[in-house]
PDB file of N, CA and C in Angstrom:
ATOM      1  N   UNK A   1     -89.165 157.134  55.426  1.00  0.00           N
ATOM      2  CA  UNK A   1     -89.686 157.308  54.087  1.00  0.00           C
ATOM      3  C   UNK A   1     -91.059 156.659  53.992  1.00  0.00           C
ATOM      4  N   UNK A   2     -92.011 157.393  53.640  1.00  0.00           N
ATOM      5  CA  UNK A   2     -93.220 157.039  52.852  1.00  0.00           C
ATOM      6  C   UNK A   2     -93.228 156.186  52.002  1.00  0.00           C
ATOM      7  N   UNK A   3     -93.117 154.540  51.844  1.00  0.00           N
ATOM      8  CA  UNK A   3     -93.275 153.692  50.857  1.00  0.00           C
ATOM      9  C   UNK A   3     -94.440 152.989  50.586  1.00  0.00           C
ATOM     10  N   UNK A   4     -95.228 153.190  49.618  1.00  0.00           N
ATOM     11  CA  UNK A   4     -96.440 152.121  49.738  1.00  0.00           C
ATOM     12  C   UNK A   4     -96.499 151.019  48.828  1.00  0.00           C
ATOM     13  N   UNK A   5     -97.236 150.178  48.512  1.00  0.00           N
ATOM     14  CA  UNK A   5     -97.074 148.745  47.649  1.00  0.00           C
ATOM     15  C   UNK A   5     -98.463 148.390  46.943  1.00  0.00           C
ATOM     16  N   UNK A   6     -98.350 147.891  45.866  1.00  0.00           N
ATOM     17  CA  UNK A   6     -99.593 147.825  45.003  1.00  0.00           C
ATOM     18  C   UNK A   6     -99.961 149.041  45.083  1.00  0.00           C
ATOM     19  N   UNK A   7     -99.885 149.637  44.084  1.00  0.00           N
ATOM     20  CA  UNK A   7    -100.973 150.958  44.354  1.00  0.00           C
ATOM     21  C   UNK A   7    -101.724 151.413  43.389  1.00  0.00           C
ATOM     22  N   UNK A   8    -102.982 151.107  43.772  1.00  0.00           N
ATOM     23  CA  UNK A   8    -103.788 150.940  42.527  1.00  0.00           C
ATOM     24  C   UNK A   8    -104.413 152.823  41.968  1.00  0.00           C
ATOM     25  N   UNK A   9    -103.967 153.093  40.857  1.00  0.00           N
ATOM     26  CA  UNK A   9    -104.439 154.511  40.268  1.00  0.00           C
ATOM     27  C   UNK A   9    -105.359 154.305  39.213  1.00  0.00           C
ATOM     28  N   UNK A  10    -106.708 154.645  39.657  1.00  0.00           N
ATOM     29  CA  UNK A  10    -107.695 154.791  38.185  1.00  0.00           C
ATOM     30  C   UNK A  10    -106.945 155.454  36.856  1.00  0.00           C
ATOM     31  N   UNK A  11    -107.451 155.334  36.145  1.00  0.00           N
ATOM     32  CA  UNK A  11    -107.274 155.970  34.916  1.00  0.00           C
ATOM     33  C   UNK A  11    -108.986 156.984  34.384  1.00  0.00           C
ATOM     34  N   UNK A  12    -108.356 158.062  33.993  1.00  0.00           N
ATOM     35  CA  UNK A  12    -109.196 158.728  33.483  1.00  0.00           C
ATOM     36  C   UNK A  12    -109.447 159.107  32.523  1.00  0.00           C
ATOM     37  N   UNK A  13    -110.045 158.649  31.292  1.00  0.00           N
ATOM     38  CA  UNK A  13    -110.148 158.968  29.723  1.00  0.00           C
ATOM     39  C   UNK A  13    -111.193 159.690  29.295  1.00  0.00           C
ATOM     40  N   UNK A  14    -111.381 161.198  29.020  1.00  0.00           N
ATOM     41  CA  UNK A  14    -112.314 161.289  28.034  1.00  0.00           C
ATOM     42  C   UNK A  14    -113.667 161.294  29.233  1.00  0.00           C
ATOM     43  N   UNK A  15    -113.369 161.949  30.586  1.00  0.00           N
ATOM     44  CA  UNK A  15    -114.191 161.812  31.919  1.00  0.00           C
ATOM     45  C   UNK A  15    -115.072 160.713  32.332  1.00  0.00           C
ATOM     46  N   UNK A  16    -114.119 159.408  31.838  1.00  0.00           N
ATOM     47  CA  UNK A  16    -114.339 158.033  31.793  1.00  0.00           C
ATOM     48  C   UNK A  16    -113.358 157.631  33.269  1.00  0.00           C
ATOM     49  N   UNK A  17    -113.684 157.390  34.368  1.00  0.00           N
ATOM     50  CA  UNK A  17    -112.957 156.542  35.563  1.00  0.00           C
ATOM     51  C   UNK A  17    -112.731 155.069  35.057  1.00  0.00           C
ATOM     52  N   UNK A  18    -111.778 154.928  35.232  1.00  0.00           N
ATOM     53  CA  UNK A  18    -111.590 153.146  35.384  1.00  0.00           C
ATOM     54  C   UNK A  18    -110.663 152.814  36.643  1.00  0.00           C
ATOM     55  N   UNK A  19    -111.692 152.281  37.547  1.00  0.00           N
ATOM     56  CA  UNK A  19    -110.982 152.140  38.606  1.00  0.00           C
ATOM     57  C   UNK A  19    -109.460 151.118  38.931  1.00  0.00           C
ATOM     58  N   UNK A  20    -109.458 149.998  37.633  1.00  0.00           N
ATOM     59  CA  UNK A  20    -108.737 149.423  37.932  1.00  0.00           C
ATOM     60  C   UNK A  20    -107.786 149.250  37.272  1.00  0.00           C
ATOM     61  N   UNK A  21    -106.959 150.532  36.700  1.00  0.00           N
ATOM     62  CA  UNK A  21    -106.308 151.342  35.834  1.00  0.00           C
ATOM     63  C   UNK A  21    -104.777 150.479  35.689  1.00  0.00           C
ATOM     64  N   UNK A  22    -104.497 150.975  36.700  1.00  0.00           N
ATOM     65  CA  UNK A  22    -102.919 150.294  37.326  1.00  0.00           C
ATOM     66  C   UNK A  22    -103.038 150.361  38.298  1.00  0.00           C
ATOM     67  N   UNK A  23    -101.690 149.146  38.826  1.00  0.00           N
ATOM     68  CA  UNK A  23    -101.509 149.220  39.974  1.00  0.00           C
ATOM     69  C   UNK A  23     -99.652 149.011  40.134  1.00  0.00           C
ATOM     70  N   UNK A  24     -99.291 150.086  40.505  1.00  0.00           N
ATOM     71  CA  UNK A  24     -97.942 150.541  40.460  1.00  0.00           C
ATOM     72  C   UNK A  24     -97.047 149.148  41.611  1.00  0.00           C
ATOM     73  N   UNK A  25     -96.016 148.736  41.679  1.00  0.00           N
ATOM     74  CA  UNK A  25     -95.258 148.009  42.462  1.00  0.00           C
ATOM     75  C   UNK A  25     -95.085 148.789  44.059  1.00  0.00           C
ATOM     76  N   UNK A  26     -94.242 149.674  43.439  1.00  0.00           N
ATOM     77  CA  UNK A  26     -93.961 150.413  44.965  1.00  0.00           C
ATOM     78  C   UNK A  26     -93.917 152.088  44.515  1.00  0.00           C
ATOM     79  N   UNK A  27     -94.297 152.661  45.189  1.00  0.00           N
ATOM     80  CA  UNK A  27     -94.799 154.548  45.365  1.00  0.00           C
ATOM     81  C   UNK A  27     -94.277 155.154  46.748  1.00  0.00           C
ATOM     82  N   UNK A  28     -92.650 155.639  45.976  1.00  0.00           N
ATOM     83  CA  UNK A  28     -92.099 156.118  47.506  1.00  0.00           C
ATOM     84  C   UNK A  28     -91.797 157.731  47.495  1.00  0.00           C
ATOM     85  N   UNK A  29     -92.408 158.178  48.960  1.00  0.00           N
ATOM     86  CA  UNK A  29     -92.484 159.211  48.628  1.00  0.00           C
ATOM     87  C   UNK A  29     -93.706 160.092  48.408  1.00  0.00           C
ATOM     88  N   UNK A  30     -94.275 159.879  47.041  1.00  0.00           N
ATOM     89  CA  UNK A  30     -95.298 159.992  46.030  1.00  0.00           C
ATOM     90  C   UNK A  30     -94.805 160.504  45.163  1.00  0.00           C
ATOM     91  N   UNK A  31     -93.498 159.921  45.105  1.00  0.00           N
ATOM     92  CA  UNK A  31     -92.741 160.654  43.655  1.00  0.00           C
ATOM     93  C   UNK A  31     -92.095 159.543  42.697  1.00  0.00           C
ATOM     94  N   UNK A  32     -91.513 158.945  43.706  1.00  0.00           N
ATOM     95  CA  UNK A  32     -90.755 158.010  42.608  1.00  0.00           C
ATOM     96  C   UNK A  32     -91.245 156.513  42.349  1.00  0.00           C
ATOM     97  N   UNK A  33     -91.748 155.986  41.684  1.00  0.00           N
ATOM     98  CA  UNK A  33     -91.888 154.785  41.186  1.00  0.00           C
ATOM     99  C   UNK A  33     -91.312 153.936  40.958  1.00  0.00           C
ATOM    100  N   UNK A  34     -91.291 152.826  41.618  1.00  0.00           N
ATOM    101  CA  UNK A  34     -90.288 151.338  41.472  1.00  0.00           C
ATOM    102  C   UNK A  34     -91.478 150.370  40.893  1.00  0.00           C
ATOM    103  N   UNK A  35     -90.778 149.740  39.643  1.00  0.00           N
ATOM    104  CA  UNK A  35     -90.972 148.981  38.974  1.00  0.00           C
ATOM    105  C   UNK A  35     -90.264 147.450  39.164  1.00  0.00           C
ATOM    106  N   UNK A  36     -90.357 146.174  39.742  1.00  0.00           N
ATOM    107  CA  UNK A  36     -89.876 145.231  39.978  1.00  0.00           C
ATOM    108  C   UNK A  36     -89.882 144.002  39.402  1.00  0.00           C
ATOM    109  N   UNK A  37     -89.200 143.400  38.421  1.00  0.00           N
ATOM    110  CA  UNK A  37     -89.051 142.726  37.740  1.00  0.00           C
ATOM    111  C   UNK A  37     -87.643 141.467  37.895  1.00  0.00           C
ATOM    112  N   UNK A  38     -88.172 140.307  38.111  1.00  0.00           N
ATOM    113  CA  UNK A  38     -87.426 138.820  37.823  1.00  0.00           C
ATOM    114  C   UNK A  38     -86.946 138.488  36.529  1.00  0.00           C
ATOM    115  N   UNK A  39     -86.562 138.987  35.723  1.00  0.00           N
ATOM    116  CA  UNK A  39     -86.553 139.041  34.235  1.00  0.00           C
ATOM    117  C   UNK A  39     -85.152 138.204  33.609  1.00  0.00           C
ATOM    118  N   UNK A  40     -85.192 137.171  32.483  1.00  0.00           N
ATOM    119  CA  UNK A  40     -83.576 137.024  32.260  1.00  0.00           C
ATOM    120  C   UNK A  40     -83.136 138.521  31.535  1.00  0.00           C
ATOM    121  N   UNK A  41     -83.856 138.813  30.613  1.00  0.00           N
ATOM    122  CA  UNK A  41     -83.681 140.390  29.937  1.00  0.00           C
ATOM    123  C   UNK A  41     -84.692 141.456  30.171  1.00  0.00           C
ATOM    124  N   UNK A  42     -84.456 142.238  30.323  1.00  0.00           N
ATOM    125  CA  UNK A  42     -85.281 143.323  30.400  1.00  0.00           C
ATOM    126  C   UNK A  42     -85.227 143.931  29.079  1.00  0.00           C
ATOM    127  N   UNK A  43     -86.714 143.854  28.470  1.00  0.00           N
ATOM    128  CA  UNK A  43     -87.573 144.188  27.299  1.00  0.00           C
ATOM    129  C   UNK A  43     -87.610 145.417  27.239  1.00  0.00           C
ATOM    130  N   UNK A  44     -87.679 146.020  25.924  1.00  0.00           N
ATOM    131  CA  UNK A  44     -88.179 147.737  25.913  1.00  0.00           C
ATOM    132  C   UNK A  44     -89.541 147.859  26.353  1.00  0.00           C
ATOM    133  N   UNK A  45     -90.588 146.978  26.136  1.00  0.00           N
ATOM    134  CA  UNK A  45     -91.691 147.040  26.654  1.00  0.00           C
ATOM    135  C   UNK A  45     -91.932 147.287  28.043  1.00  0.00           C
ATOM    136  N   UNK A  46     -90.865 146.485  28.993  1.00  0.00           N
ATOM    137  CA  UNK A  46     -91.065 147.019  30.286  1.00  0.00           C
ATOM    138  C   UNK A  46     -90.687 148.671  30.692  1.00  0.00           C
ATOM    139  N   UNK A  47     -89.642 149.100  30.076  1.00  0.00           N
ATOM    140  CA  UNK A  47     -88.952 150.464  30.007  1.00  0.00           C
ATOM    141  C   UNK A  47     -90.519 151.453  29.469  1.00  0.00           C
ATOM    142  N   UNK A  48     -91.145 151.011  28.447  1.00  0.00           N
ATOM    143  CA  UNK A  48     -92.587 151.819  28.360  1.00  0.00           C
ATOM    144  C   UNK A  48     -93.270 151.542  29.244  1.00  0.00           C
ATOM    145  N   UNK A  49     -93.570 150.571  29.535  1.00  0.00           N
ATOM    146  CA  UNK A  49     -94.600 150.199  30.566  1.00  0.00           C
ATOM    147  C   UNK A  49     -94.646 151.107  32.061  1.00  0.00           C
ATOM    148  N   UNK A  50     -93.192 151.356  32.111  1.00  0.00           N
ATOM    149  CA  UNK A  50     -92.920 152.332  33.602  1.00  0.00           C
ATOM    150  C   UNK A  50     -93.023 153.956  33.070  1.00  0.00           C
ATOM    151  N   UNK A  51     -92.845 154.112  31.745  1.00  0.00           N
ATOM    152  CA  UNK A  51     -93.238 155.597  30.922  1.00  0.00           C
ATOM    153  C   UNK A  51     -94.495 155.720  31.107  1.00  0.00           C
ATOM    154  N   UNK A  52     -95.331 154.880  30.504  1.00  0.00           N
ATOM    155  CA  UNK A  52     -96.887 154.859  30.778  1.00  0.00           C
ATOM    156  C   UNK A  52     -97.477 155.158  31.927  1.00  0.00           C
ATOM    157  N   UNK A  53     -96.732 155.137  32.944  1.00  0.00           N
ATOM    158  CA  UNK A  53     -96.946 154.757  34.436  1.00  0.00           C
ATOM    159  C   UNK A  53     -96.250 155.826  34.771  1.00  0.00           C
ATOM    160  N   UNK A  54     -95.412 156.791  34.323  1.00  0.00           N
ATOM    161  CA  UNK A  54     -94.984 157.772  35.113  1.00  0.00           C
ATOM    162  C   UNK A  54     -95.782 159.081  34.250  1.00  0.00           C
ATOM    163  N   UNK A  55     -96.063 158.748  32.986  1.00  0.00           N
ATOM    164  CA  UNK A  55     -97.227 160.063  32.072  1.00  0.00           C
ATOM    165  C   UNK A  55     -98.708 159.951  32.606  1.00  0.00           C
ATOM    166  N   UNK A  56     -98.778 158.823  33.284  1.00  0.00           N
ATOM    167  CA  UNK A  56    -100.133 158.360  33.608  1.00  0.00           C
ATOM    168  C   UNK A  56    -100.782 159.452  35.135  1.00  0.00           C
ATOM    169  N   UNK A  57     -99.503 159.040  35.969  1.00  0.00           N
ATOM    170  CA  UNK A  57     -99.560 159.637  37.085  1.00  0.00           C
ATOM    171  C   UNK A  57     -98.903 160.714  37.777  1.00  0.00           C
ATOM    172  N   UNK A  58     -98.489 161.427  36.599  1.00  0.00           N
ATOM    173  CA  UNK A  58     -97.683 162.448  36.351  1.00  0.00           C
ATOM    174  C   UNK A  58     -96.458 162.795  36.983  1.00  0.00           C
ATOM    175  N   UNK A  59     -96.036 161.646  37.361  1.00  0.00           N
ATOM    176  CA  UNK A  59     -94.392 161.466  37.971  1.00  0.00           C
ATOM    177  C   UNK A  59     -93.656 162.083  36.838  1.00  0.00           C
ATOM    178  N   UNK A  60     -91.894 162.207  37.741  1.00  0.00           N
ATOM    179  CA  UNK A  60     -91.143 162.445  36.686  1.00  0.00           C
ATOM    180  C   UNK A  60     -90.091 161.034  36.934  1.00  0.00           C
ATOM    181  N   UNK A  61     -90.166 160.511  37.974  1.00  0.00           N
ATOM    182  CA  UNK A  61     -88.964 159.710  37.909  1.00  0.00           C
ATOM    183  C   UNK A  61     -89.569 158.099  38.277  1.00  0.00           C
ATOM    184  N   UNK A  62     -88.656 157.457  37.795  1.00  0.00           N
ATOM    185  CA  UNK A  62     -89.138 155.860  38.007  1.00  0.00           C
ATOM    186  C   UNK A  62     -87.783 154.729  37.585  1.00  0.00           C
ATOM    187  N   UNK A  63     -87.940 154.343  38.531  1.00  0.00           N
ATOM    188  CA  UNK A  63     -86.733 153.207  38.472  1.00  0.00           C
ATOM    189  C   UNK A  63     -87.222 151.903  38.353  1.00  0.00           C
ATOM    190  N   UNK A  64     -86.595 150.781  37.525  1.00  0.00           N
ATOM    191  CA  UNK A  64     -87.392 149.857  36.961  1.00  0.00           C
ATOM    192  C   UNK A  64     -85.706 148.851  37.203  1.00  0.00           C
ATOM    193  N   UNK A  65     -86.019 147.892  38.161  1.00  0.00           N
ATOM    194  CA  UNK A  65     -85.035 147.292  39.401  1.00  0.00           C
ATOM    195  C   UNK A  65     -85.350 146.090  38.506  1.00  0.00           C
ATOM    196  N   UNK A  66     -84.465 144.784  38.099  1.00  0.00           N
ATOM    197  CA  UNK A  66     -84.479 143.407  37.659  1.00  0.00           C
ATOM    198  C   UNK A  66     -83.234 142.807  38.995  1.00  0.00           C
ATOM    199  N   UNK A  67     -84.093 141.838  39.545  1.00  0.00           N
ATOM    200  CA  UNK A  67     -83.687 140.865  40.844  1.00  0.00           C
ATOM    201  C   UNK A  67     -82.546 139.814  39.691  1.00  0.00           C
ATOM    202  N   UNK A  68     -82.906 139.289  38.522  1.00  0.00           N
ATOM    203  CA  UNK A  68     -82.252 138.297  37.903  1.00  0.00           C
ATOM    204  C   UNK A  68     -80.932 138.566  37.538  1.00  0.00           C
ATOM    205  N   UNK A  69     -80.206 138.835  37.863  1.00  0.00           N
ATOM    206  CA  UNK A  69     -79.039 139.828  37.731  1.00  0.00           C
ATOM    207  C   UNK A  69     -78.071 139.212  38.386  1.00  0.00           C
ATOM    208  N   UNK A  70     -76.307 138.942  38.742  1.00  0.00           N
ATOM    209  CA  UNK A  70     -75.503 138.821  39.712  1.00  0.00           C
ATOM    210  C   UNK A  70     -75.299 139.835  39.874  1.00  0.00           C
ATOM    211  N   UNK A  71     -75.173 141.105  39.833  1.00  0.00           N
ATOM    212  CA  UNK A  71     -74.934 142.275  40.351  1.00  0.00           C
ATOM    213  C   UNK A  71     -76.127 143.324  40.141  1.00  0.00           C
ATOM    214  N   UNK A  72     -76.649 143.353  41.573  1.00  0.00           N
ATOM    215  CA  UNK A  72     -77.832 144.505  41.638  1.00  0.00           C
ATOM    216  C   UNK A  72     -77.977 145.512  40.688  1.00  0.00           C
ATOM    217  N   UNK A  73     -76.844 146.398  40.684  1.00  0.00           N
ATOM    218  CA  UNK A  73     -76.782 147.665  40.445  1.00  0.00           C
ATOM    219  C   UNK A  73     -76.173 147.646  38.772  1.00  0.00           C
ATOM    220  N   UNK A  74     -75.940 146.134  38.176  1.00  0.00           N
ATOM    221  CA  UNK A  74     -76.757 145.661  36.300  1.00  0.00           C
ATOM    222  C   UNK A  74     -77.834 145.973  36.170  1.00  0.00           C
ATOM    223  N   UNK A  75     -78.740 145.646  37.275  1.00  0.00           N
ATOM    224  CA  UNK A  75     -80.126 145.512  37.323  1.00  0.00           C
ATOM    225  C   UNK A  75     -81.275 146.772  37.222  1.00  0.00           C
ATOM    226  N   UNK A  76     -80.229 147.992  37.624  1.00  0.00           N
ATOM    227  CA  UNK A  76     -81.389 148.867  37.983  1.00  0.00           C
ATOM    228  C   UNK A  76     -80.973 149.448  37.135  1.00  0.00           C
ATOM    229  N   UNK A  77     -82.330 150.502  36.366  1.00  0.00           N
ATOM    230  CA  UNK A  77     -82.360 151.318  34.855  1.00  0.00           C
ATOM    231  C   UNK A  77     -83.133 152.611  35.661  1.00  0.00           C
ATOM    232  N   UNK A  78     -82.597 153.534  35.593  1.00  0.00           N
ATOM    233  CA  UNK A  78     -83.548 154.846  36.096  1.00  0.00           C
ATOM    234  C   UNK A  78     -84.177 155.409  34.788  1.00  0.00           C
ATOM    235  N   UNK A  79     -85.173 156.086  34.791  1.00  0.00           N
ATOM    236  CA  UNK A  79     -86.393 156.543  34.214  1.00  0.00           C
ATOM    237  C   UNK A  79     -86.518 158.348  34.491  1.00  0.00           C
ATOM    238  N   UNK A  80     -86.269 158.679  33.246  1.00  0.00           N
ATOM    239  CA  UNK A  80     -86.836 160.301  34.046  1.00  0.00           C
ATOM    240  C   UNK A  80     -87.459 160.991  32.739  1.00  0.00           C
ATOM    241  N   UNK A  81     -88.920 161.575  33.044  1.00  0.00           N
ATOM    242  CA  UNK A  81     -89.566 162.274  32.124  1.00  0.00           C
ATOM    243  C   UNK A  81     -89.266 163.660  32.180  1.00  0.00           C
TER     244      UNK A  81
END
C-alpha cells in the first residue's frame, strides 16, 4: 500500500494558491485519509476538521483514529462524503 505522512495540499481560493494550506496526517492510497488524534474526547470540531479535509481534497472517505482509548476500535470514527 501507498501510504504517505504529512502531506502538505495548497489550497486554492478565488485563483489564490496558498501553499501551506494543510497538511493531512496520513494519505493512503490517495484516497483515504487518516486523521490521528491523542484526545480524552473527540470534539465535533475534529469530525469537521477531517470534512474540511476530505471537501478540500476531494476525497470521499476519511477515518479519524483517537490512540486515548482502551479499546482501539472505540477509537476509530469513519467519515464518508
Amino acid at each position: 500500500m501507498n501510504v504517505e505522512t504529512q502531506v502538505a495540499f495548497p489550497i486554492i481560493y478565488d485563483s489564490v494558491k496558498l501553499e501551506a494550506g494543510l497538511r493531512l496526517d496520513m494519505l493512503i492510497e490517495k484516497q483515504l485519509i487518516v486523521e490521528i488524534k491523542a484526545v480524552e474526547i473527540l470534539h465535533p470540531v475534529f469530525e469537521a476538521q477531517l470534512m474540511t479535509y476530505l471537501k478540500l481534497t476531494q476525497r470521499r472517505l476519511g477515518l479519524l483514529i483517537n490512540f486515548n482509548v482502551p479499546l482501539i476500535k472505540d477509537g476509530i470514527k469513519r467519515i464518508a462524503l
